[in-house]
PDB file of N, CA and C in Angstrom:
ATOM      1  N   UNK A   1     169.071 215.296 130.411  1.00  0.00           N
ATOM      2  CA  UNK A   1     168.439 214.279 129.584  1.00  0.00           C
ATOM      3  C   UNK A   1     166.941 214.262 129.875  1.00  0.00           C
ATOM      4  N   UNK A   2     166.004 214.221 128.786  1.00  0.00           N
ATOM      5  CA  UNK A   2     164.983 213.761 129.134  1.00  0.00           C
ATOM      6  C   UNK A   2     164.353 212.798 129.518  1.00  0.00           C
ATOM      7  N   UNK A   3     163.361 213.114 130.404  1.00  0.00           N
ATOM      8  CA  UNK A   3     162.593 211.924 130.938  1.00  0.00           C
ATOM      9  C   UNK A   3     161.260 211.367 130.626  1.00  0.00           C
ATOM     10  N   UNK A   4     161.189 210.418 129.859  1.00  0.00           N
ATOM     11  CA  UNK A   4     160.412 209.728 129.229  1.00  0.00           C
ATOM     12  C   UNK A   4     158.980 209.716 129.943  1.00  0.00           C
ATOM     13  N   UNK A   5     157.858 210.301 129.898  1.00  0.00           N
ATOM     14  CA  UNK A   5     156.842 210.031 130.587  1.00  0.00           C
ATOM     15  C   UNK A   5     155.754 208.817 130.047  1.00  0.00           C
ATOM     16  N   UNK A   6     155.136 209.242 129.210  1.00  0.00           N
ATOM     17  CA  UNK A   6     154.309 207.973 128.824  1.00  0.00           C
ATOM     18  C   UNK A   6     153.842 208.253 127.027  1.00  0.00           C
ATOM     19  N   UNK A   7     153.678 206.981 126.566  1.00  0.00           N
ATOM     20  CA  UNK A   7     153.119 206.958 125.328  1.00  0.00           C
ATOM     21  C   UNK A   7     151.712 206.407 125.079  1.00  0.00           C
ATOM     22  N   UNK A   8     150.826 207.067 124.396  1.00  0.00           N
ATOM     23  CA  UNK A   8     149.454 206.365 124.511  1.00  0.00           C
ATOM     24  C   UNK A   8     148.782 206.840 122.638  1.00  0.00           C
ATOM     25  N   UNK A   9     147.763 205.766 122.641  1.00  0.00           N
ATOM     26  CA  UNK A   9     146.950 205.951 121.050  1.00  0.00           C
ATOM     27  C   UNK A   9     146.228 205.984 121.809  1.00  0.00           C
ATOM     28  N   UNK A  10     145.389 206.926 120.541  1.00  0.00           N
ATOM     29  CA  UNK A  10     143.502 207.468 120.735  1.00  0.00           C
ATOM     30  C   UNK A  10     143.207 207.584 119.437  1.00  0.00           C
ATOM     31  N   UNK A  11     141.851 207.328 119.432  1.00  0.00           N
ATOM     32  CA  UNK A  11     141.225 207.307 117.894  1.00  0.00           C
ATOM     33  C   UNK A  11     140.292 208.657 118.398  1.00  0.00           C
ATOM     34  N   UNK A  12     140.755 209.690 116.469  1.00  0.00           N
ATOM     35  CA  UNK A  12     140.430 210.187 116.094  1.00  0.00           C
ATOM     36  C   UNK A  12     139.993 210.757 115.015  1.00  0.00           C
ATOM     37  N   UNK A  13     139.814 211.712 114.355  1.00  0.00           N
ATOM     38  CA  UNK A  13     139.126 211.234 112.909  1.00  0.00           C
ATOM     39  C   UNK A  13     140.621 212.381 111.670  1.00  0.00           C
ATOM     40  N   UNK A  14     140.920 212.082 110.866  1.00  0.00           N
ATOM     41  CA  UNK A  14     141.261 212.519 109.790  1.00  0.00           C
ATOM     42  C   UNK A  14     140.623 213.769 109.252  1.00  0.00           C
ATOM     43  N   UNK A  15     140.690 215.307 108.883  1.00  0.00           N
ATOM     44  CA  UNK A  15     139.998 215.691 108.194  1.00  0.00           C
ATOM     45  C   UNK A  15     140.892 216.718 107.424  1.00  0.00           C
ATOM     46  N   UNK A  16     140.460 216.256 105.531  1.00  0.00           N
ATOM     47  CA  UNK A  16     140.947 216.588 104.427  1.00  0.00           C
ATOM     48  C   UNK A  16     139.437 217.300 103.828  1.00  0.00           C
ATOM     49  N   UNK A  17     140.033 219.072 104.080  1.00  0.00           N
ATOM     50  CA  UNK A  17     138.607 219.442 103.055  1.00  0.00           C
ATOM     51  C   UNK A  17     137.333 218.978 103.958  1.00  0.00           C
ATOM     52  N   UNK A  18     136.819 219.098 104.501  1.00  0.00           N
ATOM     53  CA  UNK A  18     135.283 218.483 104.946  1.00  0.00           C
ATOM     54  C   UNK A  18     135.492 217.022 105.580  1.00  0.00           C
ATOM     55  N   UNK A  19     136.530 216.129 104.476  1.00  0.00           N
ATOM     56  CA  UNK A  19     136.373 214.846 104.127  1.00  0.00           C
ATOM     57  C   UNK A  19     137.209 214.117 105.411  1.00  0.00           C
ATOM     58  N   UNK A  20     136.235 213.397 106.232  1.00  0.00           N
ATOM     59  CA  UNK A  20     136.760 212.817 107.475  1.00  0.00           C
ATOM     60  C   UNK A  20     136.924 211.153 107.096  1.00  0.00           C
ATOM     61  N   UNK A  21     137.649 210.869 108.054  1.00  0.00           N
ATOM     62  CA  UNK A  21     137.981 209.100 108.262  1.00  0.00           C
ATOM     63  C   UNK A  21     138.990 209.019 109.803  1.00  0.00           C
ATOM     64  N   UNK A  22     137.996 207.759 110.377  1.00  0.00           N
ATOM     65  CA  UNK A  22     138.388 207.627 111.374  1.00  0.00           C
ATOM     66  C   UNK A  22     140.218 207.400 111.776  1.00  0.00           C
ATOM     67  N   UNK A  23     141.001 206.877 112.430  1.00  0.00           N
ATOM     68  CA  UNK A  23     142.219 207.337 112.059  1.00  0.00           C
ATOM     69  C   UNK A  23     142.331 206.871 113.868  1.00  0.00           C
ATOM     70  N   UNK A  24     143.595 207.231 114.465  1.00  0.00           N
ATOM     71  CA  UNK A  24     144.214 205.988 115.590  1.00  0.00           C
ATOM     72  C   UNK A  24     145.368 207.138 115.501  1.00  0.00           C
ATOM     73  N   UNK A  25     145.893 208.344 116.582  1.00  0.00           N
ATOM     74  CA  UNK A  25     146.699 209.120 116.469  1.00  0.00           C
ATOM     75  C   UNK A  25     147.660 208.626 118.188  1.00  0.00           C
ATOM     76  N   UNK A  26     148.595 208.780 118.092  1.00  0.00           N
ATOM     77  CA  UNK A  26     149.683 208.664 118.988  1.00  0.00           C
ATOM     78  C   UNK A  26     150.544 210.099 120.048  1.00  0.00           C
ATOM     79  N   UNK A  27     150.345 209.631 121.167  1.00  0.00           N
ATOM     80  CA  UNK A  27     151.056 211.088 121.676  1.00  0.00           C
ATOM     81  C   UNK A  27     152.402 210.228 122.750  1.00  0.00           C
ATOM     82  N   UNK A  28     153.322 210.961 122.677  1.00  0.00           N
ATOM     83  CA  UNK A  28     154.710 210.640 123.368  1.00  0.00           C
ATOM     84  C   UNK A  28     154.431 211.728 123.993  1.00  0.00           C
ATOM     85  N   UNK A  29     154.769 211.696 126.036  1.00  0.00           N
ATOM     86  CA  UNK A  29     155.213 213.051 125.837  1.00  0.00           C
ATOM     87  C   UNK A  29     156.320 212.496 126.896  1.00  0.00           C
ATOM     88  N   UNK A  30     157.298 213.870 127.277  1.00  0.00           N
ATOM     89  CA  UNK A  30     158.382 213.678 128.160  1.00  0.00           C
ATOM     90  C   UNK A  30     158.756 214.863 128.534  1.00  0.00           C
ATOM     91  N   UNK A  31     159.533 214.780 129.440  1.00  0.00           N
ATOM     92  CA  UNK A  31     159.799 216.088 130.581  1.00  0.00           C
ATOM     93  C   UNK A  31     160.975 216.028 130.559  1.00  0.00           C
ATOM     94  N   UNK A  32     161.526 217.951 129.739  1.00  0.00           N
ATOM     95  CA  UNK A  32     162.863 218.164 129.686  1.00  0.00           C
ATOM     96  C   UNK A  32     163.926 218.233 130.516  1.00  0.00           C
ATOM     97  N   UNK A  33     164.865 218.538 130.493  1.00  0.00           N
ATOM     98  CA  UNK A  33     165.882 218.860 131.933  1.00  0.00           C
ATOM     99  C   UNK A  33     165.111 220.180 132.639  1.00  0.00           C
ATOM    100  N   UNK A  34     165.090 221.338 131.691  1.00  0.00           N
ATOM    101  CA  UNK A  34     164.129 222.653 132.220  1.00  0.00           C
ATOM    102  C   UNK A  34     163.122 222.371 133.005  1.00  0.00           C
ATOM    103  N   UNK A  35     162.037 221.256 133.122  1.00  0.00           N
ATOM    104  CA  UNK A  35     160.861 221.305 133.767  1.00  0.00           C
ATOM    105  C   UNK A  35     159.456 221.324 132.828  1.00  0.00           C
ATOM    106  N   UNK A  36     159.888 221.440 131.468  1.00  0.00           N
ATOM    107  CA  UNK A  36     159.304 221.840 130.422  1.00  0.00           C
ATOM    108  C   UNK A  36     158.824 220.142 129.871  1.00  0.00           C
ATOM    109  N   UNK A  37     157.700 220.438 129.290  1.00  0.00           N
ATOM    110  CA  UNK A  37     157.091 218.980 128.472  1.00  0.00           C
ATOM    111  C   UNK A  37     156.763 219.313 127.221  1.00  0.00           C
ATOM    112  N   UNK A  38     157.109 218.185 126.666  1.00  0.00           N
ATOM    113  CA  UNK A  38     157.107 218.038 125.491  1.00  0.00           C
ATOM    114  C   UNK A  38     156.133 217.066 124.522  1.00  0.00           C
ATOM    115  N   UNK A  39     155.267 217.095 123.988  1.00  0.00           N
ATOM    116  CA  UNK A  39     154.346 216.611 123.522  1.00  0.00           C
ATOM    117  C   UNK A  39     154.385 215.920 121.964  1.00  0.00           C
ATOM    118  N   UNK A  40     154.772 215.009 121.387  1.00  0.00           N
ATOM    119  CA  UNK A  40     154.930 214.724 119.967  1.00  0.00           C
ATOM    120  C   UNK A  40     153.603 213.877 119.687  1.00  0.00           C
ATOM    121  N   UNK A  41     152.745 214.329 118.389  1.00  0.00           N
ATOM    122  CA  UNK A  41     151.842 213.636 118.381  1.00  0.00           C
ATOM    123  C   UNK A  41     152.017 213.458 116.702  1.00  0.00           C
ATOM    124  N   UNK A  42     151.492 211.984 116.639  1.00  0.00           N
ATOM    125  CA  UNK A  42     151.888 211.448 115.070  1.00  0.00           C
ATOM    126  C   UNK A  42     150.709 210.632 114.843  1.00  0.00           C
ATOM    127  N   UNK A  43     150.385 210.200 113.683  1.00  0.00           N
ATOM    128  CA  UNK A  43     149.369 209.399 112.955  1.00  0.00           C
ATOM    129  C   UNK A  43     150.187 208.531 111.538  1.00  0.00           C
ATOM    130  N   UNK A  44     148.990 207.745 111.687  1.00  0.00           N
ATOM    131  CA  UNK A  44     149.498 206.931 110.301  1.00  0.00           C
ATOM    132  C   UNK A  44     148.486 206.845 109.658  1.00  0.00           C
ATOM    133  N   UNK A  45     148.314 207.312 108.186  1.00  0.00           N
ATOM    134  CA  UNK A  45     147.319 207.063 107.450  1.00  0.00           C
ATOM    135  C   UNK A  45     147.328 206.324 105.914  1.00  0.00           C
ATOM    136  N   UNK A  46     146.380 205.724 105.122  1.00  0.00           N
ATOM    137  CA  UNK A  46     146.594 205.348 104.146  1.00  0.00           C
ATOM    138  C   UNK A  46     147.017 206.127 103.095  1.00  0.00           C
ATOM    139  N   UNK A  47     148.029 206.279 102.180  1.00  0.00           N
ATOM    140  CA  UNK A  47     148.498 206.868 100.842  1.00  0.00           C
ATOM    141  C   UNK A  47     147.406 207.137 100.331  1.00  0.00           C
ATOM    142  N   UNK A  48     146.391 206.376  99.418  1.00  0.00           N
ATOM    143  CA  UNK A  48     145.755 206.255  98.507  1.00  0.00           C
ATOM    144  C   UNK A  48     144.404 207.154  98.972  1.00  0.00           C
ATOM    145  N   UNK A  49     143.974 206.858 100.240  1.00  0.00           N
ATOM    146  CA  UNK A  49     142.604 207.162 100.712  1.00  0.00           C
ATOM    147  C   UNK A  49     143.395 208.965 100.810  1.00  0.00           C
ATOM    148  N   UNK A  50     144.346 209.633 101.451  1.00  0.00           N
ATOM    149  CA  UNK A  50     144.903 210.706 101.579  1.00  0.00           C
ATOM    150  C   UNK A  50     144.451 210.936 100.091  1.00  0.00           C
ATOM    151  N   UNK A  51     145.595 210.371  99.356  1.00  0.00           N
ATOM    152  CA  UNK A  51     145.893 211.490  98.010  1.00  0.00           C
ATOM    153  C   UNK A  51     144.158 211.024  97.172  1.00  0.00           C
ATOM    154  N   UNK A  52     143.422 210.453  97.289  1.00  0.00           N
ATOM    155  CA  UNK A  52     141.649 210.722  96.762  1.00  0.00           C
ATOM    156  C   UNK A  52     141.225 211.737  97.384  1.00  0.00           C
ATOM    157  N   UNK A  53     141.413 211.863  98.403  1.00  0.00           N
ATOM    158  CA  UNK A  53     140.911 213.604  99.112  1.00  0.00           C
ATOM    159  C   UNK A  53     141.490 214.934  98.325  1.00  0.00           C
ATOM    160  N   UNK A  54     143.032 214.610  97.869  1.00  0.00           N
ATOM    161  CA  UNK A  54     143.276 216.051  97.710  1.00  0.00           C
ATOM    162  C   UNK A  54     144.486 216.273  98.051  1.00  0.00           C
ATOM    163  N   UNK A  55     144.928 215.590  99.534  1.00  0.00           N
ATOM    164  CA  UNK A  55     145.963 215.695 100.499  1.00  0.00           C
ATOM    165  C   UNK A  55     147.282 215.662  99.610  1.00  0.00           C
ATOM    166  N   UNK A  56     147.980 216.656 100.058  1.00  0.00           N
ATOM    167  CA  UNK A  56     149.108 216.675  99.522  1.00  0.00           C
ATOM    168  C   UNK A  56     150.158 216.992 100.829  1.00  0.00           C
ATOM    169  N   UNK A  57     150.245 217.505 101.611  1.00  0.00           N
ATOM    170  CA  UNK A  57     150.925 218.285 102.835  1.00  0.00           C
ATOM    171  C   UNK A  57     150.362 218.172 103.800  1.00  0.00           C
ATOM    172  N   UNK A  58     149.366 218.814 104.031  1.00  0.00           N
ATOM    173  CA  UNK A  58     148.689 218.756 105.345  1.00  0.00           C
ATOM    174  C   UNK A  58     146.966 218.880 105.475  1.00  0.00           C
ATOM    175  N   UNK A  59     146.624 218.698 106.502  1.00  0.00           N
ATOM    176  CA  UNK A  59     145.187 218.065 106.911  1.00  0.00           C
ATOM    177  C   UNK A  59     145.249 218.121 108.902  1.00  0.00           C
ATOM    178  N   UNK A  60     143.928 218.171 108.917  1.00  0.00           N
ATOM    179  CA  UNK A  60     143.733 218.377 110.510  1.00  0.00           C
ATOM    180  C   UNK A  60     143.136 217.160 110.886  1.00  0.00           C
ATOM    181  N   UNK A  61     143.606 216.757 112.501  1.00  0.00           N
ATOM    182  CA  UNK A  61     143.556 215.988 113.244  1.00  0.00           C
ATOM    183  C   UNK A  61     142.615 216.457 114.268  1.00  0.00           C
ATOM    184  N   UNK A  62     141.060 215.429 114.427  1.00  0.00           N
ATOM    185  CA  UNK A  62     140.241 216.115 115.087  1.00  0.00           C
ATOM    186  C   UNK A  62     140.571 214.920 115.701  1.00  0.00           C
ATOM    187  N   UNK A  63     141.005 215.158 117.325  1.00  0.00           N
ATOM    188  CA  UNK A  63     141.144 214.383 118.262  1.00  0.00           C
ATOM    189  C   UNK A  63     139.586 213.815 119.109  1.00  0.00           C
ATOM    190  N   UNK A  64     140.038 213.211 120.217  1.00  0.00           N
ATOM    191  CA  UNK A  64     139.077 212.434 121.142  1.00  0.00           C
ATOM    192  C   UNK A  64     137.905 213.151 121.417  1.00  0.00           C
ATOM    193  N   UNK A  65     138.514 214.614 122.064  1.00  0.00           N
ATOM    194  CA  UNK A  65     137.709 215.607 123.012  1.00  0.00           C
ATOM    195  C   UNK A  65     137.504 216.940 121.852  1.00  0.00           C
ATOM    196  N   UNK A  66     137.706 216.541 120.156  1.00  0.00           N
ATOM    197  CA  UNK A  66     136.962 217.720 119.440  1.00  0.00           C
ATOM    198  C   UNK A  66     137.972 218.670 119.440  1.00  0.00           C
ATOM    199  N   UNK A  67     139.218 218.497 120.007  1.00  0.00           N
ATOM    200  CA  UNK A  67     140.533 219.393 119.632  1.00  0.00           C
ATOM    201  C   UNK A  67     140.733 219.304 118.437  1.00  0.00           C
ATOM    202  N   UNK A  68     141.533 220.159 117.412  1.00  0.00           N
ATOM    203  CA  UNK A  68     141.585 220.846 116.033  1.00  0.00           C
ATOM    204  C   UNK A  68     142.938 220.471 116.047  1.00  0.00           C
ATOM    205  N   UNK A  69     143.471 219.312 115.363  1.00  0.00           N
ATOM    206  CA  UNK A  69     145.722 219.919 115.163  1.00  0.00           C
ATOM    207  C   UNK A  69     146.047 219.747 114.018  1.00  0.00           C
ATOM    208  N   UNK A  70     146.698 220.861 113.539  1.00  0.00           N
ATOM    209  CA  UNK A  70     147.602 220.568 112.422  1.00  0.00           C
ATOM    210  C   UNK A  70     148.322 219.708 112.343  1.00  0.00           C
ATOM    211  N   UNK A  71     148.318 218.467 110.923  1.00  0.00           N
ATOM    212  CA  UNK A  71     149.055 217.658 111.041  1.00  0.00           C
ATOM    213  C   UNK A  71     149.981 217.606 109.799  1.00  0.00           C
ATOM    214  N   UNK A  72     151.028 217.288 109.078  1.00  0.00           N
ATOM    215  CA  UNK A  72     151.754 217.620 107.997  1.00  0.00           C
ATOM    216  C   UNK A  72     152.432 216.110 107.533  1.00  0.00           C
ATOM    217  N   UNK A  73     152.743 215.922 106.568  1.00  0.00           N
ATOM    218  CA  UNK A  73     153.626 215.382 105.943  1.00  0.00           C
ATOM    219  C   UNK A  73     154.793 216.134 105.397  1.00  0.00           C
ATOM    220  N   UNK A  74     156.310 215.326 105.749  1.00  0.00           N
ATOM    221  CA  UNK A  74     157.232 215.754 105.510  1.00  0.00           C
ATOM    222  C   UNK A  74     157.574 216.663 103.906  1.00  0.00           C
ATOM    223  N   UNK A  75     157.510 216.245 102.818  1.00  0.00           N
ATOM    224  CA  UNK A  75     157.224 216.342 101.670  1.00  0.00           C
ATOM    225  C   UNK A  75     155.568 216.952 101.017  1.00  0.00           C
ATOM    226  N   UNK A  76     155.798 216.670  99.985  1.00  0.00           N
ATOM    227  CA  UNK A  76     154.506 216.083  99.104  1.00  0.00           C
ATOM    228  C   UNK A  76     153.909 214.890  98.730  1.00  0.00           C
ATOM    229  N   UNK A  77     153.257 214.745  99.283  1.00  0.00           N
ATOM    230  CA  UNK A  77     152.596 213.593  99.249  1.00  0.00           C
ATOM    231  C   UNK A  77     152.406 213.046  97.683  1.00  0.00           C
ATOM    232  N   UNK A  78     152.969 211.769  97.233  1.00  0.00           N
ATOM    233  CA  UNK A  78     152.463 211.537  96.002  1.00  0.00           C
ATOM    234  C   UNK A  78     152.398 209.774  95.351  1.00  0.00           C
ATOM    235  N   UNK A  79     152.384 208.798  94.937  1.00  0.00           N
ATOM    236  CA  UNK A  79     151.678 208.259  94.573  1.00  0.00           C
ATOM    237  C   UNK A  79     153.503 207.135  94.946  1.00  0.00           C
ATOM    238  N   UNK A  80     154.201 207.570  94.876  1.00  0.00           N
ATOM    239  CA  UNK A  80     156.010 206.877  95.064  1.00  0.00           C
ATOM    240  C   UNK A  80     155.693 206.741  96.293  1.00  0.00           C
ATOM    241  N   UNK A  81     155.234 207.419  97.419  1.00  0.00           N
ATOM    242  CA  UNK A  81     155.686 206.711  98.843  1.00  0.00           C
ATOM    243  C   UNK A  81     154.769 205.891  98.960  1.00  0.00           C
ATOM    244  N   UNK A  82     155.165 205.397 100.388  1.00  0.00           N
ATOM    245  CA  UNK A  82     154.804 204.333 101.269  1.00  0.00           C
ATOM    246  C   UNK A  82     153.572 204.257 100.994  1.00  0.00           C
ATOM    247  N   UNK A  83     152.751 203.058 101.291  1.00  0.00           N
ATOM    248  CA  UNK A  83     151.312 202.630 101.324  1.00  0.00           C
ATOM    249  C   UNK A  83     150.834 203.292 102.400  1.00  0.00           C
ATOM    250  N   UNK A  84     151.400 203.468 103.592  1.00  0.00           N
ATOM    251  CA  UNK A  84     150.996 203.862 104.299  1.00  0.00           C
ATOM    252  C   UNK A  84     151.672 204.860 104.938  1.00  0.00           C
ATOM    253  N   UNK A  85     151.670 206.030 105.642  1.00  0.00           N
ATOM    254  CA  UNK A  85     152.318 207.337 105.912  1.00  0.00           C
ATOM    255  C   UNK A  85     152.082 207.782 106.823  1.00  0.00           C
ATOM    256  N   UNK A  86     153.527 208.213 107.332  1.00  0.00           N
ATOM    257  CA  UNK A  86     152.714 209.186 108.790  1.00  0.00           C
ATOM    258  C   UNK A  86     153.246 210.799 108.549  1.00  0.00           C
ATOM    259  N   UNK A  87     152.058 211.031 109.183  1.00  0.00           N
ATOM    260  CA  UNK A  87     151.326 212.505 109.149  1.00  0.00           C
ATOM    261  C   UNK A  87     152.378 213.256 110.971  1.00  0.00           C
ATOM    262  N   UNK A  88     152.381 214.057 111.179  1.00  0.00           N
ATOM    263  CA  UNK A  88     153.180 214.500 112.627  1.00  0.00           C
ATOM    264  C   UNK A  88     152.579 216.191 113.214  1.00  0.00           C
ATOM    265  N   UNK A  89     152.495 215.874 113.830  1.00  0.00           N
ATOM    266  CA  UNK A  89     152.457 217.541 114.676  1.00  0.00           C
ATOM    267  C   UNK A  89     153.077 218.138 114.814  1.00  0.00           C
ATOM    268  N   UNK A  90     153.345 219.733 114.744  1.00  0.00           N
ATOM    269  CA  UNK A  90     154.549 220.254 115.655  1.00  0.00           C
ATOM    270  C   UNK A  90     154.686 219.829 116.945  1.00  0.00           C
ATOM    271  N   UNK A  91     155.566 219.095 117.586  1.00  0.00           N
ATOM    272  CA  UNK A  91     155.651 219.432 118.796  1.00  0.00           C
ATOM    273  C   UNK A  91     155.835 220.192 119.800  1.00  0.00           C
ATOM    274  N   UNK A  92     154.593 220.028 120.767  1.00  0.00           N
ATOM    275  CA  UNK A  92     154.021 221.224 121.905  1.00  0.00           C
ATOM    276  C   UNK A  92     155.095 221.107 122.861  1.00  0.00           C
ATOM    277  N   UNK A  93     155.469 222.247 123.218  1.00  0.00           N
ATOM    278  CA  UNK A  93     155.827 222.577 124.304  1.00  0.00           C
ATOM    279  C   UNK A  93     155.648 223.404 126.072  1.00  0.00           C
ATOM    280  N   UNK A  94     155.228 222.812 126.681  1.00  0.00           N
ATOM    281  CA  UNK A  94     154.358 223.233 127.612  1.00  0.00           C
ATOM    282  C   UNK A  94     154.935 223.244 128.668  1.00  0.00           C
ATOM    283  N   UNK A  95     154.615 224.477 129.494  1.00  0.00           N
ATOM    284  CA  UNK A  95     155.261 225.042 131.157  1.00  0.00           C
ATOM    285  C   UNK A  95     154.956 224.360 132.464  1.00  0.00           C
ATOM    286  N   UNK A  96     154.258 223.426 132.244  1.00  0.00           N
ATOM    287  CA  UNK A  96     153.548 223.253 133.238  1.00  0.00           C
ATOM    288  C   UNK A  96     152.370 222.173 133.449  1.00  0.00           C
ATOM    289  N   UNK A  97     152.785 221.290 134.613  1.00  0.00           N
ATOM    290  CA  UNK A  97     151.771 219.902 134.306  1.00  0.00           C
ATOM    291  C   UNK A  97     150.767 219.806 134.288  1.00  0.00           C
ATOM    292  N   UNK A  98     150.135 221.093 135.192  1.00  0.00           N
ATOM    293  CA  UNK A  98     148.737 221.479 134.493  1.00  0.00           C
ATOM    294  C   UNK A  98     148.662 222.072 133.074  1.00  0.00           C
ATOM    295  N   UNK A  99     149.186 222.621 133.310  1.00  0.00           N
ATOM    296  CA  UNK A  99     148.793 222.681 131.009  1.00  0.00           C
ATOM    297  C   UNK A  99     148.728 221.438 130.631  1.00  0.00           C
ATOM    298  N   UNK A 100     149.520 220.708 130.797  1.00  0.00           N
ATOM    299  CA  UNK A 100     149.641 219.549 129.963  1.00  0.00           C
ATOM    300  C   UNK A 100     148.908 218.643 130.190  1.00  0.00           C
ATOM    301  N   UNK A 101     147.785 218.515 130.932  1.00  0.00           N
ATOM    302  CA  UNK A 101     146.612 217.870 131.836  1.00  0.00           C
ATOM    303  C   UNK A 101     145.876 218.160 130.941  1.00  0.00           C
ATOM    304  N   UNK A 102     145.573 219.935 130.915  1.00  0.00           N
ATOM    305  CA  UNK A 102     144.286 220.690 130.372  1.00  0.00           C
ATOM    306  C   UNK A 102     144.554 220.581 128.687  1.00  0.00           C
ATOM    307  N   UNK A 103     145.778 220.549 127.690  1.00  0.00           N
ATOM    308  CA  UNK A 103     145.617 220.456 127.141  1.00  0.00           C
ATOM    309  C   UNK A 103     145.735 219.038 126.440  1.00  0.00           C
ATOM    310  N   UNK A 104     145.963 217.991 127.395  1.00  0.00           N
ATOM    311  CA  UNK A 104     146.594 216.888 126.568  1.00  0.00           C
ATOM    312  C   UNK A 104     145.619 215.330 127.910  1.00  0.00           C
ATOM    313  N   UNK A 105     144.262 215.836 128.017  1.00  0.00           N
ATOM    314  CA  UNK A 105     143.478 215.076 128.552  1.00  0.00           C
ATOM    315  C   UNK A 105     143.861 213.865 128.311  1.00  0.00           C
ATOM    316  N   UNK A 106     144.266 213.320 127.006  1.00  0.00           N
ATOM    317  CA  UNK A 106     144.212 211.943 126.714  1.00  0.00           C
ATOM    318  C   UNK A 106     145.470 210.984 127.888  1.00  0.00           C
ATOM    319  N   UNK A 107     146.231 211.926 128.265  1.00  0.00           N
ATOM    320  CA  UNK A 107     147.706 211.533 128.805  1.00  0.00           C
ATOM    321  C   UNK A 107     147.023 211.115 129.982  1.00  0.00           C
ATOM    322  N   UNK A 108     146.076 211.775 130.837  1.00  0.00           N
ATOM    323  CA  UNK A 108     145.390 210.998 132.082  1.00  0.00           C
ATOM    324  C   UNK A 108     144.706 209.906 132.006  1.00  0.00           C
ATOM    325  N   UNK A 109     144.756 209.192 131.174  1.00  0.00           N
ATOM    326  CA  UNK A 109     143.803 208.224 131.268  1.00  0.00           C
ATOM    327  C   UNK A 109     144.831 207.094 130.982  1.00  0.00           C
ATOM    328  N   UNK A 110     144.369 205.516 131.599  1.00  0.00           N
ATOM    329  CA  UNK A 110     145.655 204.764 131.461  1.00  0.00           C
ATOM    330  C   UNK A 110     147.019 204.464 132.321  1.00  0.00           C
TER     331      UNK A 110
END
């Protein structure tokens, strides 16, 4: 079973096309039975302000420290869902608690 390590928000910015907006992204991570961590990172953004950009699927998540992530919506984004939507990462999978230090700075703080 996994073991729950910690959950934390950080504001970062949205970017559709050029077109940025600040934005409040979420990381879970937890440590598998293997030794292995696991990283899920999600956002919530507005419908309306998304689909005026363009957004239909996906858009990048420029985090705290200027990291680049692909972020997706399940579907197509279109004018029927929610007011508000969340966007998700693949979740990372990482060997090692230094990786997960070096790549996931935000988890040390807090």
């Amino acid at each position: 079973m996994a073991e729950y390590l910690k959950d934390s928000g950080h504001t970062g910015q949205i970017d559709i096309d050029g077109n940025r907006s600040p934005v409040t992204y979420k990381l879970k991570a937890q440590k598998n039975d293997d030794g292995a961590y696991r990283v899920a990172l999600s956002l919530t953004a507005p419908r309306d302000w998304l689909l005026r950009q363009g957004f239909r699927k996906e858009a990048v998540l420029v985090c705290e420290g200027g990291r680049e992530v692909p972020v997706h919506f399940e579907e197509t984004l279109n004018v029927a869902d929610n007011i508000s939507v969340t966007l998700q990462a693949d979740d990372a999978v990482i060997a090692s608690a230094v990786e997960l230090r070096r790549r996931f700075p935000e988890l040390r703080a807090g």
